[in-house]
Protein backbone atom coordinates (compact mmCIF):
# COMPACT_ATOMS: atom_id res chain seq x y z
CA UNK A 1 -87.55 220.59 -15.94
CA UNK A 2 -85.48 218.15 -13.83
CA UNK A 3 -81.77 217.54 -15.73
CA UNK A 4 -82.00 220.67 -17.81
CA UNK A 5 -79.60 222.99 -17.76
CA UNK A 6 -79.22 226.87 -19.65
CA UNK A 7 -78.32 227.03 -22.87
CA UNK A 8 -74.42 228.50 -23.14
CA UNK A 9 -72.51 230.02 -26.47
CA UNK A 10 -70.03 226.69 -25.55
CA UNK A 11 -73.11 224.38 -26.17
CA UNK A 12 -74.13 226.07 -29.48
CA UNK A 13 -70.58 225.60 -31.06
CA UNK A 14 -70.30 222.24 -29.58
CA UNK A 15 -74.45 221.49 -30.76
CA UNK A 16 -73.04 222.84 -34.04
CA UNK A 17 -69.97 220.63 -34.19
CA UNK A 18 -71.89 217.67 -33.60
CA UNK A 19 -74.25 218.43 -36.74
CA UNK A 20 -71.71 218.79 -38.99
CA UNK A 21 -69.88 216.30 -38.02
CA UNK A 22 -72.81 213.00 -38.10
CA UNK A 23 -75.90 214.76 -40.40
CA UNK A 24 -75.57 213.88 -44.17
CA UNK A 25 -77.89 217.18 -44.17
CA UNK A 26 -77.68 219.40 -41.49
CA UNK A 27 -80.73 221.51 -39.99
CA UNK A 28 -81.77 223.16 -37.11
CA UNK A 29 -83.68 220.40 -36.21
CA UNK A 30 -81.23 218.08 -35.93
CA UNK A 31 -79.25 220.20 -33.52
CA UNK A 32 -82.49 220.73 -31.49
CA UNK A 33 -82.03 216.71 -31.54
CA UNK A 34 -78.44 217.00 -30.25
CA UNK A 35 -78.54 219.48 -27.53
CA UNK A 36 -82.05 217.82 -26.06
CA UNK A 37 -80.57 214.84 -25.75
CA UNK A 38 -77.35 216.41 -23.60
CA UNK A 39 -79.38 218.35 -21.52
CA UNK A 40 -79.39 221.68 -22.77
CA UNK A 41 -82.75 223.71 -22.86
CA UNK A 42 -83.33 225.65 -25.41
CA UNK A 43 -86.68 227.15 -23.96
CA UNK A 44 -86.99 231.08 -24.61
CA UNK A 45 -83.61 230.90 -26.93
CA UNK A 46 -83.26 233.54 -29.85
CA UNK A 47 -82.32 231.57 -33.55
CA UNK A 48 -80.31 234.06 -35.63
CA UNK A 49 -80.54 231.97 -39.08
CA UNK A 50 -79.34 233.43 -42.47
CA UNK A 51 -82.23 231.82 -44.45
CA UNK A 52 -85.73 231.72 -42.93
CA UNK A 53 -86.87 228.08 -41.80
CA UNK A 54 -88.68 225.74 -43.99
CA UNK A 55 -91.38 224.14 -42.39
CA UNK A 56 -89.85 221.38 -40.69
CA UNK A 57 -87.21 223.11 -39.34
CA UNK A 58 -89.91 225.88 -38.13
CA UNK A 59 -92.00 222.76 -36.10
CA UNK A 60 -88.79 222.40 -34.70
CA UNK A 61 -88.02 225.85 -33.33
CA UNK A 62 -91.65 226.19 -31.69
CA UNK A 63 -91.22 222.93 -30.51
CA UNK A 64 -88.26 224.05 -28.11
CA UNK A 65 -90.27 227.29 -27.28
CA UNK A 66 -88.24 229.79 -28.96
CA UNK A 67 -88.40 232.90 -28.20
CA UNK A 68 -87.83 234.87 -31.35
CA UNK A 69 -86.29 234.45 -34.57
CA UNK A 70 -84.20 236.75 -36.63
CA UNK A 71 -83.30 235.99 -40.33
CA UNK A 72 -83.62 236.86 -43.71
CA UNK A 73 -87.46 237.11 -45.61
CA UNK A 74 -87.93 234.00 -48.00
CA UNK A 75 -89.21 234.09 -51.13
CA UNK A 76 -92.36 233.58 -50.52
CA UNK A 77 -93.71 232.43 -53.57
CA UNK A 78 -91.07 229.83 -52.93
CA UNK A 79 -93.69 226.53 -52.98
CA UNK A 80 -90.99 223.85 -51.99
CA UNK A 81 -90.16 225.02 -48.48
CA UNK A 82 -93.75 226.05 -47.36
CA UNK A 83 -92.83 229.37 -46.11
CA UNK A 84 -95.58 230.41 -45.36
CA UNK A 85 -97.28 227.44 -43.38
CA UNK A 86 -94.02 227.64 -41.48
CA UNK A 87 -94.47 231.18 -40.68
CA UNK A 88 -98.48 229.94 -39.03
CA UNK A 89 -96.44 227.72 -36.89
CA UNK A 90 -94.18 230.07 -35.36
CA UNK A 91 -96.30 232.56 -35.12
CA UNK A 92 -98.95 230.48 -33.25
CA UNK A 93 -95.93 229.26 -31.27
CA UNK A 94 -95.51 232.73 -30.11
CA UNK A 95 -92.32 233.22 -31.99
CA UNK A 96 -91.49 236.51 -32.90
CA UNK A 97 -90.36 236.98 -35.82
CA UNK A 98 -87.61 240.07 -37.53
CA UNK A 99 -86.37 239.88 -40.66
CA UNK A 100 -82.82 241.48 -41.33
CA UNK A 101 -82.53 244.33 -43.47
CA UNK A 102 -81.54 243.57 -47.19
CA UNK A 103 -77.95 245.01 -47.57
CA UNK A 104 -78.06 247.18 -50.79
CA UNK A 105 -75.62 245.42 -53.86
């Protein structure tokens, strides 16, 4: 991996910066976009996400090699996002998976 560097908590706020500041509609996958293309590898990173990833956003995370996710469990009868076809991907990716605990109202 010639030219890639590890991933720091600097690049994540400035890969999060840049998303916000250029996407009409920001995703993970656009800051995948962003901190590829600067050099930063994001290969065995852990995503800490409030919302569980629809499925493009979940192609996105396997596609950098993630190394685990931890978020919130969809709705899964939720048809628009494709929960669970997103969930096959990462888990065929080898992502692991935890899902936070739901805070009691």
């Amino acid at each position: 991996m010639s030219g890639i560097r590890p991933f720091t908590v600097d690049d994540c706020l400035r890969a999060v910066d840049a998303v916000a500041s250029w996407s009409p509609n920001p995703s993970r996958k656009t800051g995948c976009v962003v901190m590829l293309k600067d050099g930063i590898s994001l290969w065995g990173s852990v995503w800490v996400m409030r919302w569980f990833p629809c499925v493009e956003c979940a192609r996105a995370i396997a596609g950098v090699h993630a190394l685990s996710l931890i978020c919130s469990e969809p709705d899964w009868s939720e048809a628009r996002y494709h929960f669970r076809e997103a969930r096959t991907i990462l888990e065929e990716a080898g992502v692991k998976i935890k899902f936070l605990e739901k805070q009691a109202s």
